[in-house]
C-alpha atoms as a PDB file:
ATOM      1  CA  UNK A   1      18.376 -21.055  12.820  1.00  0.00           C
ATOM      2  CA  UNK A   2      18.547 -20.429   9.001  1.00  0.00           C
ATOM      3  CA  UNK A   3      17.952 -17.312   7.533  1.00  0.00           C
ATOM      4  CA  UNK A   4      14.291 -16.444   7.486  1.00  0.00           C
ATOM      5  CA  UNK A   5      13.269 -18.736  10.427  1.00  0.00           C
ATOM      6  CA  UNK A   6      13.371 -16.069  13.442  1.00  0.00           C
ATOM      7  CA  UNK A   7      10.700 -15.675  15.355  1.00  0.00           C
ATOM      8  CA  UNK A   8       8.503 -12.730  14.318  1.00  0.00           C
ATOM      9  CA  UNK A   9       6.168 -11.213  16.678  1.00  0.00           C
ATOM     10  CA  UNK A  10       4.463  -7.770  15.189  1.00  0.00           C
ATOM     11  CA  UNK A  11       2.206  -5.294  17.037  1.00  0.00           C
ATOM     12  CA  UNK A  12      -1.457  -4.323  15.583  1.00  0.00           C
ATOM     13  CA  UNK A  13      -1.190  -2.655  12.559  1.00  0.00           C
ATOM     14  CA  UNK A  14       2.578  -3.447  11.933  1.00  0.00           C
ATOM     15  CA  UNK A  15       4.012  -4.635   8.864  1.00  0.00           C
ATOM     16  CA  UNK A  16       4.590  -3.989   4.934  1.00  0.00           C
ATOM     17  CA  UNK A  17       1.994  -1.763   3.717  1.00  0.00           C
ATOM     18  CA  UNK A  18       0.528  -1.815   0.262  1.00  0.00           C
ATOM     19  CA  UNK A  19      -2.336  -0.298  -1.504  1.00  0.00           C
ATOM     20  CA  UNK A  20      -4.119  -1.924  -4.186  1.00  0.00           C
ATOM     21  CA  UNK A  21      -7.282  -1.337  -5.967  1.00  0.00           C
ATOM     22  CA  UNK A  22      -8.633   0.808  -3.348  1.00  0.00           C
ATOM     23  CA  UNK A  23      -7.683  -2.093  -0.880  1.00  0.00           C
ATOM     24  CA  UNK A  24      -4.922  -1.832   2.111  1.00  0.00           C
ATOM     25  CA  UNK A  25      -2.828  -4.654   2.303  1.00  0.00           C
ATOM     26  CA  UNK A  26      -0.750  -5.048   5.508  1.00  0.00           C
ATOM     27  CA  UNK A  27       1.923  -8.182   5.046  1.00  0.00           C
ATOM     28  CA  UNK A  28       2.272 -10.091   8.674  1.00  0.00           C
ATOM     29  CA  UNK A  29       4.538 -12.971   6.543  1.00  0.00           C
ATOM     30  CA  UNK A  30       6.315 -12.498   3.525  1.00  0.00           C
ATOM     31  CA  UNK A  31       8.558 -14.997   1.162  1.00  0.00           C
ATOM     32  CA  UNK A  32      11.437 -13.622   2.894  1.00  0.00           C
ATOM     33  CA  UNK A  33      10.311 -14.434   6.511  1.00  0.00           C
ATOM     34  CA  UNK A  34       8.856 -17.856   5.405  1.00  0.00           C
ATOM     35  CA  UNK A  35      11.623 -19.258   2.879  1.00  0.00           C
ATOM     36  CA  UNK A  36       8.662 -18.845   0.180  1.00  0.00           C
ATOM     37  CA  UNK A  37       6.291 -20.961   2.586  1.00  0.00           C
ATOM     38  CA  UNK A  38       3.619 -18.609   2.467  1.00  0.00           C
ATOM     39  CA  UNK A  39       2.414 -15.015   2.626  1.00  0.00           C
ATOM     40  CA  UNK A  40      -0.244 -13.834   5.220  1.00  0.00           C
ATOM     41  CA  UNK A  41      -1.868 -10.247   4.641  1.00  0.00           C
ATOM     42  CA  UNK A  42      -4.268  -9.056   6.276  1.00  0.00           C
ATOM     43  CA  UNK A  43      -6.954  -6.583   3.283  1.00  0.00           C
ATOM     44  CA  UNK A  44      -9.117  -3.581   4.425  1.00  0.00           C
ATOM     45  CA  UNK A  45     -11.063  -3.920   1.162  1.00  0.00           C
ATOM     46  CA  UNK A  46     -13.565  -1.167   1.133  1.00  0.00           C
ATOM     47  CA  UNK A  47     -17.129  -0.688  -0.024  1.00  0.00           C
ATOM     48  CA  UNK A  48     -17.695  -0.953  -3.482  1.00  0.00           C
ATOM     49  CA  UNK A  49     -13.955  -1.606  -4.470  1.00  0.00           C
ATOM     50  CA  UNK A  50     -12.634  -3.076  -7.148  1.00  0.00           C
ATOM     51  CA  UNK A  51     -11.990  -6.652  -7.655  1.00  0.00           C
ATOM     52  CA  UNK A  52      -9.477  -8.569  -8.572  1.00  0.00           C
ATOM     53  CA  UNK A  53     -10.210  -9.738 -12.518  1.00  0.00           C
ATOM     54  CA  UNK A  54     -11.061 -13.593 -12.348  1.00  0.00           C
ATOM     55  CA  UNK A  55      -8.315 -16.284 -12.019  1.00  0.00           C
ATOM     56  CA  UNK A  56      -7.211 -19.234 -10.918  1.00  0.00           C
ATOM     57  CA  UNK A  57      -3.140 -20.497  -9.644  1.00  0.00           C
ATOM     58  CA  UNK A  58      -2.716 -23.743 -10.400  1.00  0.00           C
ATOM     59  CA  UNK A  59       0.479 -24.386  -8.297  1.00  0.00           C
ATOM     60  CA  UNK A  60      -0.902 -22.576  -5.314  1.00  0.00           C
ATOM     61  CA  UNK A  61      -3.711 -22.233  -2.450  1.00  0.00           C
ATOM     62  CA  UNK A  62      -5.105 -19.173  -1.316  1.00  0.00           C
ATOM     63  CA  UNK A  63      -7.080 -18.810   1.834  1.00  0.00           C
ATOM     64  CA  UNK A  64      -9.407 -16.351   3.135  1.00  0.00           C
ATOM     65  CA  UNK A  65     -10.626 -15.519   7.109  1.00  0.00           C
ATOM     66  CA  UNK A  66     -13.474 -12.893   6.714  1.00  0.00           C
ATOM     67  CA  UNK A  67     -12.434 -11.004   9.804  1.00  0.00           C
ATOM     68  CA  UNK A  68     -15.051  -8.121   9.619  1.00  0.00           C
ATOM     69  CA  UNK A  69     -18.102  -6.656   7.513  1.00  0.00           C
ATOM     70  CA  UNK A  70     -19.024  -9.602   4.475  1.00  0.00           C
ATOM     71  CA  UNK A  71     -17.234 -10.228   1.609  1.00  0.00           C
ATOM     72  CA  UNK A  72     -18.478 -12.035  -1.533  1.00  0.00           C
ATOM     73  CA  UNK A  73     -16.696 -14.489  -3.337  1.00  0.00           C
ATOM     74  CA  UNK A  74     -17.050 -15.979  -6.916  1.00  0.00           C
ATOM     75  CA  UNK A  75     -16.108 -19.622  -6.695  1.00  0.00           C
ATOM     76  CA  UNK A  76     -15.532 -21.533 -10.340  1.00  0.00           C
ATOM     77  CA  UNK A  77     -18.996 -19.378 -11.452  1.00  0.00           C
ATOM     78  CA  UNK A  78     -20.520 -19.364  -8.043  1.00  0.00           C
ATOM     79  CA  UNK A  79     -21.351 -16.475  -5.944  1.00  0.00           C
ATOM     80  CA  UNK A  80     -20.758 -17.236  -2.525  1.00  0.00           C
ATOM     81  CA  UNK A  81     -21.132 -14.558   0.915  1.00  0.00           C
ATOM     82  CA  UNK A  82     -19.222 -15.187   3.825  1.00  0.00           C
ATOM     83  CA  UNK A  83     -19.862 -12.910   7.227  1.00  0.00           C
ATOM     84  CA  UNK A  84     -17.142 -12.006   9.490  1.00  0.00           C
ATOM     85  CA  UNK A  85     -15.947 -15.184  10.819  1.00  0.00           C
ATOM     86  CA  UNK A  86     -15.969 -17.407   7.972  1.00  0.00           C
ATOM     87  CA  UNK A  87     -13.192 -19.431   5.927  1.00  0.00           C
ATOM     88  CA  UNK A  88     -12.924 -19.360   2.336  1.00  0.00           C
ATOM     89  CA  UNK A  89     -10.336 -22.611   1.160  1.00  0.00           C
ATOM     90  CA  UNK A  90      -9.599 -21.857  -2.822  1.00  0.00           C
ATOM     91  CA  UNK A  91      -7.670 -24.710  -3.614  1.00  0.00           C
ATOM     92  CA  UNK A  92      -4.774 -24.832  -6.600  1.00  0.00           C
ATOM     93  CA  UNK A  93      -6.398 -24.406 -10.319  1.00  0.00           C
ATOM     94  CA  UNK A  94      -9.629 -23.146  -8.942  1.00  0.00           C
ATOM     95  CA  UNK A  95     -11.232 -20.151 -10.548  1.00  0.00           C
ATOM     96  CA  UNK A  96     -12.100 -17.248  -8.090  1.00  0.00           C
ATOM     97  CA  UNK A  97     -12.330 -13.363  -7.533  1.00  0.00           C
ATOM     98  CA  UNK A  98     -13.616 -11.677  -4.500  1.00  0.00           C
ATOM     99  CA  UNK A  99     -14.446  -8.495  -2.955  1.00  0.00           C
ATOM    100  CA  UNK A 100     -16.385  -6.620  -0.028  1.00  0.00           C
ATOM    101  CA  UNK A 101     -20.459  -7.603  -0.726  1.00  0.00           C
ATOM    102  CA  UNK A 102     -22.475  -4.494  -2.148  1.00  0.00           C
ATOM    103  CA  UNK A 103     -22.494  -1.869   0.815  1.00  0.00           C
ATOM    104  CA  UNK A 104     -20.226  -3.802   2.748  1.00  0.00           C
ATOM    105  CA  UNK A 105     -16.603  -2.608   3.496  1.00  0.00           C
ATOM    106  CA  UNK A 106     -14.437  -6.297   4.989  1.00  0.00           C
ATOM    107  CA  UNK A 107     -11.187  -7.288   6.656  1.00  0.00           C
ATOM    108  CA  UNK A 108      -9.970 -10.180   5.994  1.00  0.00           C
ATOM    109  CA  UNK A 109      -6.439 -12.352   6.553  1.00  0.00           C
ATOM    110  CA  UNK A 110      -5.597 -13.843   3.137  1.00  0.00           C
ATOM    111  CA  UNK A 111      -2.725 -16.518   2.625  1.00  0.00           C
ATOM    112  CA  UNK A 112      -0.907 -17.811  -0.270  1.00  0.00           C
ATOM    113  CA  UNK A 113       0.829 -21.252  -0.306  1.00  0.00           C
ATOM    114  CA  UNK A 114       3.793 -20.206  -1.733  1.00  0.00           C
ATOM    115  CA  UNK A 115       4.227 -16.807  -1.149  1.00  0.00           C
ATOM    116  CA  UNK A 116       2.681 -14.333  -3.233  1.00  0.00           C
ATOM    117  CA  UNK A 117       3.885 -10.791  -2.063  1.00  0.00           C
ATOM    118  CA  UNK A 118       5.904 -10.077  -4.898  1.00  0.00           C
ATOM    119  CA  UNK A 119       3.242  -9.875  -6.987  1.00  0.00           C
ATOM    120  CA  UNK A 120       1.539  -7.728  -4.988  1.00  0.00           C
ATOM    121  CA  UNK A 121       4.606  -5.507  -4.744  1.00  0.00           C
ATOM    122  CA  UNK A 122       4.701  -5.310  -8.262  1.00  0.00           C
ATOM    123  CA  UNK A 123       0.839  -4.570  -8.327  1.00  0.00           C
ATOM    124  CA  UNK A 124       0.937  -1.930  -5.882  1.00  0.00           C
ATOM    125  CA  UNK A 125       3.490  -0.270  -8.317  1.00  0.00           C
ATOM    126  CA  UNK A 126       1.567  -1.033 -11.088  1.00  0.00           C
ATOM    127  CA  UNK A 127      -1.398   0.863  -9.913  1.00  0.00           C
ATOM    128  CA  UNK A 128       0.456   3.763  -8.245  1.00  0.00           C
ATOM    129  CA  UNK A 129      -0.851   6.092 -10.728  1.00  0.00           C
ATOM    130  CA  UNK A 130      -4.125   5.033 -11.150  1.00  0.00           C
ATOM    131  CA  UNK A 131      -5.908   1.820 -12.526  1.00  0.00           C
ATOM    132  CA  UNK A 132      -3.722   0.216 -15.214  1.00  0.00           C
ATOM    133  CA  UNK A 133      -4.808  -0.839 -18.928  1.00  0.00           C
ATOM    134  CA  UNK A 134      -6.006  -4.273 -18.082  1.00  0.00           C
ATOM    135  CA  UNK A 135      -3.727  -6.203 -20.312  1.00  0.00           C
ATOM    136  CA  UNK A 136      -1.072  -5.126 -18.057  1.00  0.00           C
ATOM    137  CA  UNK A 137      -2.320  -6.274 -15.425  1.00  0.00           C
ATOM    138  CA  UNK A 138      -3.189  -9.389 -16.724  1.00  0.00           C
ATOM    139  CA  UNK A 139       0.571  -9.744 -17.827  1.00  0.00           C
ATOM    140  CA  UNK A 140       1.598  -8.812 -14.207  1.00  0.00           C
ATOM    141  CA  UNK A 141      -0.522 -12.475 -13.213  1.00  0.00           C
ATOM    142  CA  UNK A 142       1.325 -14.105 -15.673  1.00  0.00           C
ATOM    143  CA  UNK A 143       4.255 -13.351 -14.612  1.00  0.00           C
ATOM    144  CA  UNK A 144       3.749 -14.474 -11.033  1.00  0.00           C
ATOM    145  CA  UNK A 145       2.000 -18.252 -12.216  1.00  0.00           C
ATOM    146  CA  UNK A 146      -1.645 -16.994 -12.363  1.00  0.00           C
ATOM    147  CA  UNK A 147      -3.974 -18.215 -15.189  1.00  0.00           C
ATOM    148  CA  UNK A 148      -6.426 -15.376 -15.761  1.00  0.00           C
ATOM    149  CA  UNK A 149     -10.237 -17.194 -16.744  1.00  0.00           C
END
């Protein structure tokens, strides 16, 4: 098999942990396991947290599997809820942010097609001593393809 194509099986609550914005990011797939396929994460993102600032990536898709608890999502200007068990498609170039809803802590399993968990890496760094100025982290999205709205 090439390099990056073994099988990977990982127990619950196994993988590459990251915190960002308040949220807990636990990597099941990474660029490395999936020859930049995709990432899969699966995001505690608690009550009231903080949200990522509006964007779009116009040479990827992200996708969302509310898991637990609601989350809300902001859809090119729309406000959408989703309750555990729902799928959230954000195709390529679409504008979006998301969080839990007010009073609602959520799980969810989010993908990027290509990977994305570099940036995250970098984010997680970014914010290890508190929330950054937000033109870095707007830079930091930049740098990884995203097109801040």
């Amino acid at each position: 098999m090439p390099a990056g194509t073994d099988p990977t099986v990982l127990p619950p609550g196994d993988g590459e942990q990251l915190t960002v914005r308040g949220s807990t990011l636990v990597f099941k797939a990474a660029a490395a396991t999936t020859g930049g396929a995709f990432s899969l994460h699966e995001r505690h993102v608690p009550a009231g947290g903080r949200r990522p600032p509006a964007h779009a990536h116009p040479d990827r898709v992200e996708a969302f599997w509310v898991l637990e608890g609601e989350a809300e999502f902001e859809l090119d200007g729309e406000v959408i809820r989703a309750a555990a068990g729902s799928f959230v498609l954000v195709p390529g170039g679409a504008a979006h942010t998301f969080g839990a809803a007010p009073g609602s802590a959520a799980r969810l399993l989010v993908l990027h097609a290509p990977a994305l968990d570099g940036y995250f890496r970098e984010l997680a760094q970014l914010w290890s001593a508190g929330p950054p100025a937000r033109e870095a982290e707007l830079d930091l999205m930049r740098r990884h393809g995203m097109r801040p709205v």
